[in-house]
N, C-alpha and C. Protein backbone atom coordinates (compact mmCIF):
# COMPACT_ATOMS: atom_id res chain seq x y z
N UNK A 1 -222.48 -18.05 -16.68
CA UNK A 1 -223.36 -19.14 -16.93
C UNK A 1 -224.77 -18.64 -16.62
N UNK A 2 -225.88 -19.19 -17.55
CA UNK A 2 -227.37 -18.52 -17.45
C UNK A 2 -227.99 -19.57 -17.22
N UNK A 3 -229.10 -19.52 -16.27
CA UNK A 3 -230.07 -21.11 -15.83
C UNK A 3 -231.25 -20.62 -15.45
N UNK A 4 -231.89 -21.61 -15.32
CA UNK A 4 -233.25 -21.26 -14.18
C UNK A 4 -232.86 -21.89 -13.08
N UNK A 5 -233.25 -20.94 -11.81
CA UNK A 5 -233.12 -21.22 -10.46
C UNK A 5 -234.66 -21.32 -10.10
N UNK A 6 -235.38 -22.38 -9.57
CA UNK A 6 -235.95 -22.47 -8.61
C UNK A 6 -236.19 -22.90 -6.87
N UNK A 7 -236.59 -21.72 -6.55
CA UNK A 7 -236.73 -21.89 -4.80
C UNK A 7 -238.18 -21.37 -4.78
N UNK A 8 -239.10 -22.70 -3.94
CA UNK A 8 -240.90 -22.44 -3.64
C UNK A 8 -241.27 -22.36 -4.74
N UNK A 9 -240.99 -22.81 -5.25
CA UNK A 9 -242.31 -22.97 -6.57
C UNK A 9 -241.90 -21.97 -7.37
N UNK A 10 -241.22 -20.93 -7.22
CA UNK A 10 -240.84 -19.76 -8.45
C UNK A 10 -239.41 -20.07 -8.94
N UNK A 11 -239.73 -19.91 -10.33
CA UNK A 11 -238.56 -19.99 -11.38
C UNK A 11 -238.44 -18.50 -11.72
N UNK A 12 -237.12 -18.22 -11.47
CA UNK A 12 -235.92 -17.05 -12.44
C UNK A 12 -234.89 -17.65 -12.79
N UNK A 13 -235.04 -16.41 -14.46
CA UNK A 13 -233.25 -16.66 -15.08
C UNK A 13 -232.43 -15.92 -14.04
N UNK A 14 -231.63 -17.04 -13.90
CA UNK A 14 -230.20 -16.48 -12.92
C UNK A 14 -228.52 -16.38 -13.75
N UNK A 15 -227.68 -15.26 -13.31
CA UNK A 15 -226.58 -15.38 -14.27
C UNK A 15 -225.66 -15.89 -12.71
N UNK A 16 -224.70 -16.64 -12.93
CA UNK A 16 -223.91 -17.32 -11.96
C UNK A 16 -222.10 -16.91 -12.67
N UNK A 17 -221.51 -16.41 -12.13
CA UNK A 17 -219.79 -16.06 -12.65
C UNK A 17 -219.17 -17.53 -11.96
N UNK A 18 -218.46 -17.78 -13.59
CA UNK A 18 -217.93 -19.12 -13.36
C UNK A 18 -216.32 -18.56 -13.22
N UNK A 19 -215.52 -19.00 -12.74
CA UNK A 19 -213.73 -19.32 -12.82
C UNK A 19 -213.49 -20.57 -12.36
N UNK A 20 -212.42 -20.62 -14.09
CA UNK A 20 -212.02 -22.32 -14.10
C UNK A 20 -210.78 -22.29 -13.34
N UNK A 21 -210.71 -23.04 -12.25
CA UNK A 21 -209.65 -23.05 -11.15
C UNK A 21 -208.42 -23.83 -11.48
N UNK A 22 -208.24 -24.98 -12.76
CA UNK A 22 -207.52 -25.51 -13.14
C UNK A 22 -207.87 -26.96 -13.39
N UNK A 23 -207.01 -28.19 -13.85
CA UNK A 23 -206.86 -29.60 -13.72
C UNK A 23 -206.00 -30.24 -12.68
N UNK A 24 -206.56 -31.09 -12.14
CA UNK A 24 -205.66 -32.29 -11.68
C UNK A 24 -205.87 -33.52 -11.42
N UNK A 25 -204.99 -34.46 -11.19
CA UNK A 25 -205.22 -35.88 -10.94
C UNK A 25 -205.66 -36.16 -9.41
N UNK A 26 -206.46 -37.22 -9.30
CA UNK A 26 -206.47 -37.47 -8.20
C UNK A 26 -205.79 -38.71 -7.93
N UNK A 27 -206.06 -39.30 -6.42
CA UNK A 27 -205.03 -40.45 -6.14
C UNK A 27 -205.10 -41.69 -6.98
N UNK A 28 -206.35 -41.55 -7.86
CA UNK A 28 -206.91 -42.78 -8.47
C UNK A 28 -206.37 -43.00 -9.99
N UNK A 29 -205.77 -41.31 -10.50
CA UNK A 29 -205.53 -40.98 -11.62
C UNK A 29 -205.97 -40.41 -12.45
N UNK A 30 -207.60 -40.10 -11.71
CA UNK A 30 -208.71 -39.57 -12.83
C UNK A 30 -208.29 -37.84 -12.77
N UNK A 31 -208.35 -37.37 -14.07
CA UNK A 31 -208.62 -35.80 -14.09
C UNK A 31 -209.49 -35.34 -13.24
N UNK A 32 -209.91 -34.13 -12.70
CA UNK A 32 -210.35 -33.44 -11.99
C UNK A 32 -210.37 -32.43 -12.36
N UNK A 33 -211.51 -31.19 -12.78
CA UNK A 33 -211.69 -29.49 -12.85
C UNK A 33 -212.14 -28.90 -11.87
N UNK A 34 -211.85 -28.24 -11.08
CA UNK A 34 -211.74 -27.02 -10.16
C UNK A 34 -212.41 -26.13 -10.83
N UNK A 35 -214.10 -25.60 -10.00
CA UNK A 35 -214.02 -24.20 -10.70
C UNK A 35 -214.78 -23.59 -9.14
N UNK A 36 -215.05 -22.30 -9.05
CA UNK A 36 -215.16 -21.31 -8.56
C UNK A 36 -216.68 -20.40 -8.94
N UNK A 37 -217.98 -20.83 -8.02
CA UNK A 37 -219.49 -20.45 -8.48
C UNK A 37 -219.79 -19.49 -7.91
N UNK A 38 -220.09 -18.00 -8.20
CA UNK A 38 -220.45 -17.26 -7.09
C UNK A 38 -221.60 -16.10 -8.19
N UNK A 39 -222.70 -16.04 -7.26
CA UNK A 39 -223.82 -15.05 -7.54
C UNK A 39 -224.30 -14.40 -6.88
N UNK A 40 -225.47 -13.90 -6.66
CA UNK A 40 -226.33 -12.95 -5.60
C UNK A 40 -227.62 -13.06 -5.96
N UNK A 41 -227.89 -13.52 -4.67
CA UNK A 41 -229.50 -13.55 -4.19
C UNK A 41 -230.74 -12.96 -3.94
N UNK A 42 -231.50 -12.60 -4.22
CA UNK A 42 -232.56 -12.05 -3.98
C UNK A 42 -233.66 -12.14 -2.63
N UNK A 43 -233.65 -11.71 -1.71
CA UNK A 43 -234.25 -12.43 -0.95
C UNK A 43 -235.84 -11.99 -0.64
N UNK A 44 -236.31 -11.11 -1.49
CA UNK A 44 -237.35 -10.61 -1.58
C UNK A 44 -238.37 -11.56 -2.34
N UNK A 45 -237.74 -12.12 -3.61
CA UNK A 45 -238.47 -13.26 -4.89
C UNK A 45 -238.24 -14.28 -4.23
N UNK A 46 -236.94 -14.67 -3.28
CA UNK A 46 -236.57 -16.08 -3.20
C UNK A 46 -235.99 -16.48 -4.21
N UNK A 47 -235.37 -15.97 -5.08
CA UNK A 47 -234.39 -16.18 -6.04
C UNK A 47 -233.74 -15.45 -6.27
């Protein structure tokens, strides 16, 4: 997944790795998707 991240006032394109973790119901009955967000930070830009 590709976005703009802003932190302090500065915007970067950020790429974020998605995994779809699956479906399920909850107690109410509604569907539910599970996924799994993980990237890396910059801590020099703040993004």
């Amino acid at each position: 997944m590709k976005g703009d991240l802003t932190s302090k006032d500065i915007s970067k394109q950020v790429e974020l790795n998605v995994v779809f973790g699956g479906m399920m119901k909850d107690p109410r009955g509604n569907e539910k998707a599970g996924y799994s967000i993980s990237g890396k930070r910059n801590a020099k830009t703040g993004v």
